[in-house]
N, C-alpha and C. Protein backbone atom coordinates (compact mmCIF):
# COMPACT_ATOMS: atom_id res chain seq x y z
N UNK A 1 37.26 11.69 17.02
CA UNK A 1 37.73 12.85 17.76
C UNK A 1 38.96 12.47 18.58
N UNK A 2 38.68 11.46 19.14
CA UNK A 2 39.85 11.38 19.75
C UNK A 2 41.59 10.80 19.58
N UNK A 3 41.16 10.02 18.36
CA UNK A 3 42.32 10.10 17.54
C UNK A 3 43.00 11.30 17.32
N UNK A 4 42.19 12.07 16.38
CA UNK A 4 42.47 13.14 15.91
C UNK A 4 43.23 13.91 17.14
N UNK A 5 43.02 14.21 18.41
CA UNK A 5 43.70 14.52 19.52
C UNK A 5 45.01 13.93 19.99
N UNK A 6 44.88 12.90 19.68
CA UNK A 6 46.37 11.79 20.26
C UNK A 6 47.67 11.97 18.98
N UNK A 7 46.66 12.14 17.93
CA UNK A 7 47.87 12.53 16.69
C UNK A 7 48.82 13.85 16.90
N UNK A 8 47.87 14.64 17.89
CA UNK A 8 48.55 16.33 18.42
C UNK A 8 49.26 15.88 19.56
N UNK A 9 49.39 14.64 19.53
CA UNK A 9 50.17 14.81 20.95
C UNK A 9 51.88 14.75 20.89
N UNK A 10 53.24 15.02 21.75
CA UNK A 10 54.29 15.18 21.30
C UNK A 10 54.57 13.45 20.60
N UNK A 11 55.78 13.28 20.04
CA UNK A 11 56.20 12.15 20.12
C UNK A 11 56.22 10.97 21.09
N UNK A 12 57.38 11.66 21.75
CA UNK A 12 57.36 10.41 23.37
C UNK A 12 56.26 10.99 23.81
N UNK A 13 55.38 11.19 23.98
CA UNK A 13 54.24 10.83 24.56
C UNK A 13 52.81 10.16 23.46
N UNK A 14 53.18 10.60 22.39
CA UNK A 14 51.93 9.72 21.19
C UNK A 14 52.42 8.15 21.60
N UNK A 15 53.54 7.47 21.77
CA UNK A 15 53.61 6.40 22.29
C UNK A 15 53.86 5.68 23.12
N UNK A 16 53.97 6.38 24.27
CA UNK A 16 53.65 6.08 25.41
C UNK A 16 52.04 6.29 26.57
N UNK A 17 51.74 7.39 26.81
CA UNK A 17 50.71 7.89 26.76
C UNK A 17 49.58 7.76 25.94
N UNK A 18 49.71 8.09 24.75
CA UNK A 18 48.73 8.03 23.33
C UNK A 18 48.66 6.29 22.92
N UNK A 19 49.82 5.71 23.24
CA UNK A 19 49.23 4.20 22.76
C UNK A 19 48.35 3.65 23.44
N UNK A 20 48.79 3.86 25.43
CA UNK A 20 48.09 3.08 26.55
C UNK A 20 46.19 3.54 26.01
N UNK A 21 46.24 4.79 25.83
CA UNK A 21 44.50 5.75 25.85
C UNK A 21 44.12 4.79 24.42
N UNK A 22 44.69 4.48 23.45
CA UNK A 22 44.88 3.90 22.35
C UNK A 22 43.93 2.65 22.62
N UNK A 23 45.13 1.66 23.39
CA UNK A 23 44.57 0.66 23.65
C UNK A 23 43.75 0.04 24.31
N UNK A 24 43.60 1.22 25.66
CA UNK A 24 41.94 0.57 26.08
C UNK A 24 40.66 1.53 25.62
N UNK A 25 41.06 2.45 24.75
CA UNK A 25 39.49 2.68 23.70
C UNK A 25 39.74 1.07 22.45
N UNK A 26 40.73 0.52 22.21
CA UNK A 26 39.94 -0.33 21.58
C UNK A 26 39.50 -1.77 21.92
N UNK A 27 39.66 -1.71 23.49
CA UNK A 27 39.28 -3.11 24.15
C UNK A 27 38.14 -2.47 24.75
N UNK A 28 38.04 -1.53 24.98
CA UNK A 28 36.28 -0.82 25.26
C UNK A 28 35.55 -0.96 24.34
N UNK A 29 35.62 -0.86 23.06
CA UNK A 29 35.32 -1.20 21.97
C UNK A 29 34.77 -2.81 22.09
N UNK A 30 35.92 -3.78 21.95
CA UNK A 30 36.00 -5.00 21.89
C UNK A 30 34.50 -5.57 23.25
N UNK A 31 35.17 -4.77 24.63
CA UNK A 31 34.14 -6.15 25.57
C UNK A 31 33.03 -4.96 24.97
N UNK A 32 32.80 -3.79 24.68
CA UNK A 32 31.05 -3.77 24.14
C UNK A 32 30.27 -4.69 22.88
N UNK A 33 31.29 -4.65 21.98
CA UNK A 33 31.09 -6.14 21.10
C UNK A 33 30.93 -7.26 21.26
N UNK A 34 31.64 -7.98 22.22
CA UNK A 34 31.44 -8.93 22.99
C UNK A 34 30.34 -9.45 23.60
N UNK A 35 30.08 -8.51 24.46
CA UNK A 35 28.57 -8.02 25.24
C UNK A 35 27.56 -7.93 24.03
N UNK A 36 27.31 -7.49 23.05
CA UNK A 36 25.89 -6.91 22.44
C UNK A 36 26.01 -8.59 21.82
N UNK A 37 27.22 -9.52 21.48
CA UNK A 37 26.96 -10.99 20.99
C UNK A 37 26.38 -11.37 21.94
N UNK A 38 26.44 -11.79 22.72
CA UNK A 38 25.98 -12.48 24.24
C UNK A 38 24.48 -12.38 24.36
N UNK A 39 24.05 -13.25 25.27
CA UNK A 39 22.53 -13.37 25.96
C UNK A 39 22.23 -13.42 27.08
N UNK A 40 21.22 -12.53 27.73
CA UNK A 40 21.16 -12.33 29.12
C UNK A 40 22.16 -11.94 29.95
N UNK A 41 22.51 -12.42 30.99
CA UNK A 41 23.57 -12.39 31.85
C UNK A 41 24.75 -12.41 31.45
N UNK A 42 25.06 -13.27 30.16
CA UNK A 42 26.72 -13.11 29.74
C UNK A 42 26.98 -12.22 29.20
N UNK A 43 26.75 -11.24 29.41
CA UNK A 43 26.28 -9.97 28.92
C UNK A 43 27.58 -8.99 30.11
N UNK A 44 27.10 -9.51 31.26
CA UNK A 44 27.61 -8.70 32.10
C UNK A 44 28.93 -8.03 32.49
N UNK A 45 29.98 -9.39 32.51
CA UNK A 45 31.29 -9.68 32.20
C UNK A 45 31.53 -8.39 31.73
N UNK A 46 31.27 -8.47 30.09
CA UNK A 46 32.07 -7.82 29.23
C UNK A 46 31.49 -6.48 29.49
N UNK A 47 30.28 -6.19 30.04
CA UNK A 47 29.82 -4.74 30.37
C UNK A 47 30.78 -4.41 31.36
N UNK A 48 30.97 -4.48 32.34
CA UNK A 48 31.83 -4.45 33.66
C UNK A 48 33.50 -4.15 33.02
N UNK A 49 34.08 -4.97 32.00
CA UNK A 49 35.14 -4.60 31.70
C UNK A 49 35.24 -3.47 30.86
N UNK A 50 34.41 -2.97 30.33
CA UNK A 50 34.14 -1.50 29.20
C UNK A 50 33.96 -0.86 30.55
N UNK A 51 32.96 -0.83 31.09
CA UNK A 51 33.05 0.19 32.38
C UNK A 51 34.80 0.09 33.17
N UNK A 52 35.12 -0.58 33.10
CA UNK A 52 36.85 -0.10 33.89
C UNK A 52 37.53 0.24 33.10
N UNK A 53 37.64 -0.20 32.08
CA UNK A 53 38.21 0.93 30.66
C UNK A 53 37.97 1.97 30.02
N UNK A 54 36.94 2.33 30.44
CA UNK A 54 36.14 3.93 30.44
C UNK A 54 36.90 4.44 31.41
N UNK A 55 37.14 3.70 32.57
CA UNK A 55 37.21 4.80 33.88
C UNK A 55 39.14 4.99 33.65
N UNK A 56 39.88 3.64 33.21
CA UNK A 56 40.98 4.41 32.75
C UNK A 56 41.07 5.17 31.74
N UNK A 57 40.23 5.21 31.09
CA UNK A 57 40.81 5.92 29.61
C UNK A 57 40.28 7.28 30.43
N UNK A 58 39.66 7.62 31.42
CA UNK A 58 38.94 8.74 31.90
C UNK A 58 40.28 9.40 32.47
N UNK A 59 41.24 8.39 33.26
CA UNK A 59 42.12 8.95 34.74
C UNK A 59 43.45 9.11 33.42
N UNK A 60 43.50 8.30 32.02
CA UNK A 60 44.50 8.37 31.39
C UNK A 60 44.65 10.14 30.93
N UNK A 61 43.50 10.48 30.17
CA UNK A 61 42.70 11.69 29.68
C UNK A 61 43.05 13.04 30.64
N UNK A 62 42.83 12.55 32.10
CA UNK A 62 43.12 13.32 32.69
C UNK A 62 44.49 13.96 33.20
N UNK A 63 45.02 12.75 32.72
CA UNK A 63 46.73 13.12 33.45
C UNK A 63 46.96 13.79 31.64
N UNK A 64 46.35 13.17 30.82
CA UNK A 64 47.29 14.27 29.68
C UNK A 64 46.95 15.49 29.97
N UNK A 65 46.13 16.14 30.40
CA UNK A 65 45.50 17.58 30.41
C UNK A 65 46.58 18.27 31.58
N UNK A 66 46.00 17.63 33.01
CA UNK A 66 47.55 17.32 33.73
C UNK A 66 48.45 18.02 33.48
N UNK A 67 49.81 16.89 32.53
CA UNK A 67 50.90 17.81 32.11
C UNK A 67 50.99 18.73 31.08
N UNK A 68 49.87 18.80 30.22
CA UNK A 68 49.93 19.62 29.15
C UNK A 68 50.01 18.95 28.09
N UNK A 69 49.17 18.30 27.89
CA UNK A 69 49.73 17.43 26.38
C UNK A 69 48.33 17.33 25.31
N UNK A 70 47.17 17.83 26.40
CA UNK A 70 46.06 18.17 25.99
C UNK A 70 45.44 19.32 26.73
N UNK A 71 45.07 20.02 25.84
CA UNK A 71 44.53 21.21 26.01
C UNK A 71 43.28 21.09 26.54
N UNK A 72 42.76 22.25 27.44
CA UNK A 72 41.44 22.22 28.33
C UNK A 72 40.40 22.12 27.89
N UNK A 73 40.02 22.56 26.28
CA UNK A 73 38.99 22.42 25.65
C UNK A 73 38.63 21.21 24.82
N UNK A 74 39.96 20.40 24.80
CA UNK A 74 40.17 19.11 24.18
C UNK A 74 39.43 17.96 24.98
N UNK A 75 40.11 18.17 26.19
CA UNK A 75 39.85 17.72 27.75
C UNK A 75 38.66 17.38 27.68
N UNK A 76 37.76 18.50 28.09
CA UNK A 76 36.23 19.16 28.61
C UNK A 76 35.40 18.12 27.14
N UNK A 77 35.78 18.18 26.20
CA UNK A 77 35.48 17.60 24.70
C UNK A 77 34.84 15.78 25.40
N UNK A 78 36.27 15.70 25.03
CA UNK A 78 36.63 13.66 25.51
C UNK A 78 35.84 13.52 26.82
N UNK A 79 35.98 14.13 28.13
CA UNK A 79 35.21 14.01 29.47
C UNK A 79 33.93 14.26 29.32
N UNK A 80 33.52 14.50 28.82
CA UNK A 80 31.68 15.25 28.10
C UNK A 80 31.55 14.07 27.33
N UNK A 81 32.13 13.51 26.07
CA UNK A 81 31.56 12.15 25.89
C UNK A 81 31.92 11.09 26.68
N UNK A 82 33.02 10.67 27.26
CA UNK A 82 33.04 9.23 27.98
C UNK A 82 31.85 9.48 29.38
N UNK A 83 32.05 10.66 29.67
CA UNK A 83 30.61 10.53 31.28
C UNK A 83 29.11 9.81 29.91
N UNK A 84 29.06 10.28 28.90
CA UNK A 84 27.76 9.54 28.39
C UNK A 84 28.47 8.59 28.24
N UNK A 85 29.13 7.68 27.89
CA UNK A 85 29.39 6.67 27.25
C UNK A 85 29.28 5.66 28.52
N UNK A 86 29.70 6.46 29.97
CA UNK A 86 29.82 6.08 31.25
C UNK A 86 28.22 5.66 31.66
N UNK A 87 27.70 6.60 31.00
CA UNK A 87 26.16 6.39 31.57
C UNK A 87 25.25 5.44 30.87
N UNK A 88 25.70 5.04 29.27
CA UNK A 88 24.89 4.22 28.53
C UNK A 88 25.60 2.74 29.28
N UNK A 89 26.81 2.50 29.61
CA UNK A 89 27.28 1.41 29.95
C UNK A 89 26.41 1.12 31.49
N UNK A 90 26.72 2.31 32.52
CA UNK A 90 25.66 1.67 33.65
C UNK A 90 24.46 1.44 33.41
N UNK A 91 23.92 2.17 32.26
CA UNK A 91 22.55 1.96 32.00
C UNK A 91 22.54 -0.14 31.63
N UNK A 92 22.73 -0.45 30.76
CA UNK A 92 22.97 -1.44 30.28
C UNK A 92 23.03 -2.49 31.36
N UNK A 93 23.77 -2.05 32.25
CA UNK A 93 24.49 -3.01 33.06
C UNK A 93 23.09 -3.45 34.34
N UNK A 94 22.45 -2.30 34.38
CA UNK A 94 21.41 -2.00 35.20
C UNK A 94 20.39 -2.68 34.81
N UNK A 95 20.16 -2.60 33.40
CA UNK A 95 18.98 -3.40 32.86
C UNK A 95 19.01 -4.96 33.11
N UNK A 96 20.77 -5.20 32.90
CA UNK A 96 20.66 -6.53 33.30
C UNK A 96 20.32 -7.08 34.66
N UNK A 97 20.40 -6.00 35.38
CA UNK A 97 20.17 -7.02 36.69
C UNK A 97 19.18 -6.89 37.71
């Protein structure tokens, strides 16, 4: 989905804007991978860094809607899954400790 959104976005902003949202969905990606290798506690690290890359890709998301570069229903879309994605990560993080 959210590709599919960043591809609608103008030019100078698909790579500027659209790369940054780009690149920390795929290091959110990465420390949750990271994390599910791990045992016990080293676990945590990489939970903690997906949780701050959620929360930019959240404030990134928001400034596109912001100037207009994403539409409100697009918006409401992406913010409706990262708050779960927000909540399976504290969940996780919680269990560990």
């Amino acid at each position: 989905m959210l590709y599919q959104y960043l591809k609608s976005f103008p030019q100078r902003d698909r790579y500027s804007l659209g790369q940054k949202i780009e690149n920390f969905t795929l290091l959110t990606f990465e420390s949750v991978i990271l994390a599910s290798t791990n045992q016990g506690e080293a676990k945590l690290p990489f939970i903690e860094k997906a949780i701050a890359y959620t929360n930019l890709i959240k404030i990134l998301i928001r400034l596109a809607k912001d100037i207009n570069i994403l539409k409100m229903d697009r918006y409401l879309q992406l913010e409706k899954s990262l708050l779960e994605i927000g909540r399976m990560l504290g969940g996780w993080k919680k269990s560990l400790k």
